[in-house]
Protein backbone atom coordinates (compact mmCIF):
# COMPACT_ATOMS: atom_id res chain seq x y z
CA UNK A 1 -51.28 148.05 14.14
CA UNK A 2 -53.39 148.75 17.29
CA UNK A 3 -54.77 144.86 17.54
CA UNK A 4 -51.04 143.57 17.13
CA UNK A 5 -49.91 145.64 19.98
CA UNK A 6 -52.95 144.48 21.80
CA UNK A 7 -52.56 141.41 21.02
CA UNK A 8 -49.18 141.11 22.07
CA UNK A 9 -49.89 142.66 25.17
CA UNK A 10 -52.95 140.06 26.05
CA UNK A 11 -50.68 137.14 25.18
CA UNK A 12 -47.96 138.30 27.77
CA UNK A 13 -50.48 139.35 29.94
CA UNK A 14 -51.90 135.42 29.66
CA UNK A 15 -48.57 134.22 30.04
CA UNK A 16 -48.37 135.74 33.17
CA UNK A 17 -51.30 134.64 34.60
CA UNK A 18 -51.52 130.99 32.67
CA UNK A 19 -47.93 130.75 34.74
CA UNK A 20 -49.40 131.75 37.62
CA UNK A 21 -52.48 129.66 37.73
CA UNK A 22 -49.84 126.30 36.90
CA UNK A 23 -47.72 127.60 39.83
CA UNK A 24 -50.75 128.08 41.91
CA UNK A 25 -52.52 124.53 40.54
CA UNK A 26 -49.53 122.51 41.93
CA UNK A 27 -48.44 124.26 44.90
CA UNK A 28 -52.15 124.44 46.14
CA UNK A 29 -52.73 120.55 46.58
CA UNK A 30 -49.21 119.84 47.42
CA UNK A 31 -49.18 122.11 50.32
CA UNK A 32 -52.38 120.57 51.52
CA UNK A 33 -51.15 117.26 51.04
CA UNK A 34 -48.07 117.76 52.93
CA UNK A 35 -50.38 119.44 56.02
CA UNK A 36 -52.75 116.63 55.62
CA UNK A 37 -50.21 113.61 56.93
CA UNK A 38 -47.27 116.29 58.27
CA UNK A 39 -47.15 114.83 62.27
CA UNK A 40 -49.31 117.18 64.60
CA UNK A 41 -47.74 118.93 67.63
CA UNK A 42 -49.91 119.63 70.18
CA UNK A 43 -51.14 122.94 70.18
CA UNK A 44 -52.66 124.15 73.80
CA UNK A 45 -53.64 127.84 73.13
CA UNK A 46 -55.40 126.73 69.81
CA UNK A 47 -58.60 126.02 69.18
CA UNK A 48 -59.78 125.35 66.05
CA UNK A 49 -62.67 122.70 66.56
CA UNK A 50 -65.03 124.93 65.00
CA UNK A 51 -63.19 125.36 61.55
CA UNK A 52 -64.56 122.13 60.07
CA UNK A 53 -68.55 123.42 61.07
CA UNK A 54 -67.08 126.52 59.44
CA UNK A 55 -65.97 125.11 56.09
CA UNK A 56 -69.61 122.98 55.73
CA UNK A 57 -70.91 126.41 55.67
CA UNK A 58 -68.64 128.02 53.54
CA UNK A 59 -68.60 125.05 50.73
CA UNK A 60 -72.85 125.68 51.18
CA UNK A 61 -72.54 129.04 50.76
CA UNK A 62 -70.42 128.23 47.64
CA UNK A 63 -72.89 125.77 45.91
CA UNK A 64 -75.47 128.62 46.64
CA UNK A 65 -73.53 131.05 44.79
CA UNK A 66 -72.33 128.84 41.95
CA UNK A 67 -76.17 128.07 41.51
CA UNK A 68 -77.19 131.75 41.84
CA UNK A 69 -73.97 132.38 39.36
CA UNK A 70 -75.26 129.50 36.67
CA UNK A 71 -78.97 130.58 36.95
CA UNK A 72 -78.36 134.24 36.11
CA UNK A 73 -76.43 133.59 33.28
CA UNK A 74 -78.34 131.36 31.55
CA UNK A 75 -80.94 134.51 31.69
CA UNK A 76 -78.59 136.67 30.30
CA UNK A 77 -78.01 138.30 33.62
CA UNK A 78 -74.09 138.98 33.65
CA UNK A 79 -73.90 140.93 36.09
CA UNK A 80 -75.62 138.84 38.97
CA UNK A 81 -73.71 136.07 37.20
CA UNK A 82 -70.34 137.71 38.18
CA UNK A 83 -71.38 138.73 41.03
CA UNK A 84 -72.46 135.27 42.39
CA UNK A 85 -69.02 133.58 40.91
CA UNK A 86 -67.22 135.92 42.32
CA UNK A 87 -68.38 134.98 45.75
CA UNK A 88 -68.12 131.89 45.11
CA UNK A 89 -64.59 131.68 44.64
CA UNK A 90 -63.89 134.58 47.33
CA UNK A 91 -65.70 131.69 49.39
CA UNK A 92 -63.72 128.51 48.50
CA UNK A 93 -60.45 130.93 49.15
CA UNK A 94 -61.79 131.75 52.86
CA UNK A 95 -62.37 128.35 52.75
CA UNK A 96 -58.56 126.88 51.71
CA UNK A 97 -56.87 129.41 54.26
CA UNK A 98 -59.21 128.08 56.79
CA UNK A 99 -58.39 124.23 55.80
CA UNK A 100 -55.25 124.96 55.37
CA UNK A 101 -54.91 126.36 59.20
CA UNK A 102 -56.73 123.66 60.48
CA UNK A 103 -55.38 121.02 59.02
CA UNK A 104 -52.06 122.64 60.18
CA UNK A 105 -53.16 122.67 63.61
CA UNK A 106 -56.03 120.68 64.36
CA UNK A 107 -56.03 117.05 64.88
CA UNK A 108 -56.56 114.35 62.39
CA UNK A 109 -59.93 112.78 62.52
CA UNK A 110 -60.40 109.50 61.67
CA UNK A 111 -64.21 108.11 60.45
CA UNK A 112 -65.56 105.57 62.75
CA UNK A 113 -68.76 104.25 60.47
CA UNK A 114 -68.99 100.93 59.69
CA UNK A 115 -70.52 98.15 57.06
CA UNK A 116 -72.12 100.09 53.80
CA UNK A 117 -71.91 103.63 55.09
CA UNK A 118 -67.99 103.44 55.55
CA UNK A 119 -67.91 102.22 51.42
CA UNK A 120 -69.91 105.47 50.81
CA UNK A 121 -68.12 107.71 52.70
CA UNK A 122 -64.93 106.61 51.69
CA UNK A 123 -66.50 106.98 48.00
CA UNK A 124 -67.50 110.23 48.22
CA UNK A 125 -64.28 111.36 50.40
CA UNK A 126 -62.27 109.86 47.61
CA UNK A 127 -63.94 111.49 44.44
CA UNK A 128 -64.11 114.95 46.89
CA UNK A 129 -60.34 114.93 46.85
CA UNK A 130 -59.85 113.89 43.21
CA UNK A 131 -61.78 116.43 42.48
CA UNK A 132 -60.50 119.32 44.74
CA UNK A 133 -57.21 118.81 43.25
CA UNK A 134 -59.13 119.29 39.11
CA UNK A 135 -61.03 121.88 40.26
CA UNK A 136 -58.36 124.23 41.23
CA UNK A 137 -57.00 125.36 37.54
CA UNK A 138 -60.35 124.90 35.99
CA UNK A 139 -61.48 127.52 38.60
CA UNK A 140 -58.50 129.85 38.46
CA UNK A 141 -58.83 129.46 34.27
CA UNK A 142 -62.53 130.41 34.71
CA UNK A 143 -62.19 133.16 36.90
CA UNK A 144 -59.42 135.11 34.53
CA UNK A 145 -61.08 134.18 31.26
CA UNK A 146 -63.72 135.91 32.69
CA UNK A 147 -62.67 138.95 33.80
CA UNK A 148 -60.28 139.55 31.31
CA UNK A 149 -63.26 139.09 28.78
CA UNK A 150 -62.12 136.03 26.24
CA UNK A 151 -65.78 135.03 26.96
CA UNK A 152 -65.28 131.99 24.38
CA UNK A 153 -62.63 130.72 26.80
CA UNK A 154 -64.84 131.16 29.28
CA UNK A 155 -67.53 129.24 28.60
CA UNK A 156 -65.70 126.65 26.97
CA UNK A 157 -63.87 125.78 30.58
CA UNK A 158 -66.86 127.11 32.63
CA UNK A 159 -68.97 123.96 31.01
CA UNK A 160 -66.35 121.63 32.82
CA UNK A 161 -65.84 124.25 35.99
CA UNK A 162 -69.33 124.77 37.24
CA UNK A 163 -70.45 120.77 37.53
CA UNK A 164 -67.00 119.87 39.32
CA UNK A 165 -66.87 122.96 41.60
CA UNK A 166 -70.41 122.22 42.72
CA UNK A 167 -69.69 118.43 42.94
CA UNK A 168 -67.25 119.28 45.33
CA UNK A 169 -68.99 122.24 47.17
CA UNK A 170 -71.57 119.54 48.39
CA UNK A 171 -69.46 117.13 48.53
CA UNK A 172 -67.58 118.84 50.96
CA UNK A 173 -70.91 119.30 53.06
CA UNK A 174 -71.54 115.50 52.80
CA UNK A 175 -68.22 114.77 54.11
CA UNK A 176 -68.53 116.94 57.05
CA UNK A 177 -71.94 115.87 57.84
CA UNK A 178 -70.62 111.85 58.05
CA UNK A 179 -67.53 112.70 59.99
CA UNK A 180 -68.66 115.25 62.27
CA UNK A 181 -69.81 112.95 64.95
CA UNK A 182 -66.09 111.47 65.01
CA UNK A 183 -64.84 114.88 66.14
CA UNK A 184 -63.43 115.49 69.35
C-alpha cells in the first residue's frame, strides 16, 4: 500500500514539474526570440557592453563544469558529478538572465566577416540557436530526473543532454569570439 501512495504521489509530483519544464521549454525561447528582433530604444544610463565578454565566460565556465560533471561520473563519483552539473546549469541560468537583459537593452550587432569565414560563422550561429532552443527541456528533464532520483531517466536523457549542452556551451564561446570585434 505504501509504494501505491508513493507512487501516486511521484506521478503528481512529475506532473507538476513535467508541466512546468513544457511551460518553461516554450516560454524560454519565445521570450528570447521576441527580445532578439523587438526594436531597441535607446538606453543612455545603460551600459551593458560588457555582458556579451560576460556570457563567453559563463558558457566556458559551463563546458568546464559539464566536463568536470561527465568525468566524475563515469568514475563513479556522484557527488562531484552533481556538484559540477549543478553549476553548470546555475551557470547557463546566470547566463539567460544576463542574455536576456542584454538583448533587451543592448544593441543588435551585426557580423561584418566576409568570404568563407561569414559561411562558418553563420553555420555555427545557426546550429548554436537550434540547439539552444533543444537543449532547454533536455536540461530541465536532466536536472529533475536527477535530483528526484529516477536515475534510469536520468541517464537515458543525460546521453542526449550532456553532448548538446556542451555543443552549445562552446559554441557560444565561438560565436562571441567571431563577433566580438563587430561590437561597438
Amino acid at each position: 500500500m505504501t509504494t501505491v501512495r508513493e507512487n501516486s504521489a511521484t506521478n503528481s509530483n512529475d506532473k507538476k514539474f513535467l508541466t512546468l519544464i513544457a511551460i518553461l521549454s516554450v516560454a524560454i525561447p519565445v521570450v528570447v526570440a521576441v527580445l532578439f528582433f523587438m526594436p531597441k530604444a535607446n538606453n543612455p544610463g545603460v551600459d551593458v557592453s560588457y555582458l556579451p565578454t560576460l556570457h563567453a565566460i559563463l558558457n566556458s565556465l559551463t563546458a568546464v563544469a559539464l566536463v568536470i560533471g561527465y568525468y566524475n561520473v563515469k568514475r563513479g563519483n556522484v557527488m562531484v558529478h552533481r556538484g559540477a552539473m549543478l553549476a553548470a546549469f546555475s551557470l547557463s541560468a546566470i547566463f539567460l538572465v544576463s542574455y536576456v537583459t542584454y538583448h533587451f537593452l543592448g544593441q543588435r550587432t551585426i557580423y561584418g566577416g566576409e568570404g568563407v569565414l561569414k559561411y562558418i560563422y553563420y553555420f555555427v550561429l545557426l546550429t548554436h540557436i537550434v540547439l539552444a532552443v533543444v537543449i532547454v527541456p533536455l536540461v530541465l528533464l536532466s536536472v529533475y530526473y536527477g535530483i528526484s532520483s529516477q536515475l534510469a531517466r536520468h541517464r537515458r536523457i543525460s546521453r542526449w543532454t550532456f553532448p548538446i549542452w556542451l555543443y552549445v556551451a562552446v559554441t557560444g564561446v565561438l560565436v562571441y569570439l567571431m563577433i566580438s570585434p563587430y561590437y561597438t
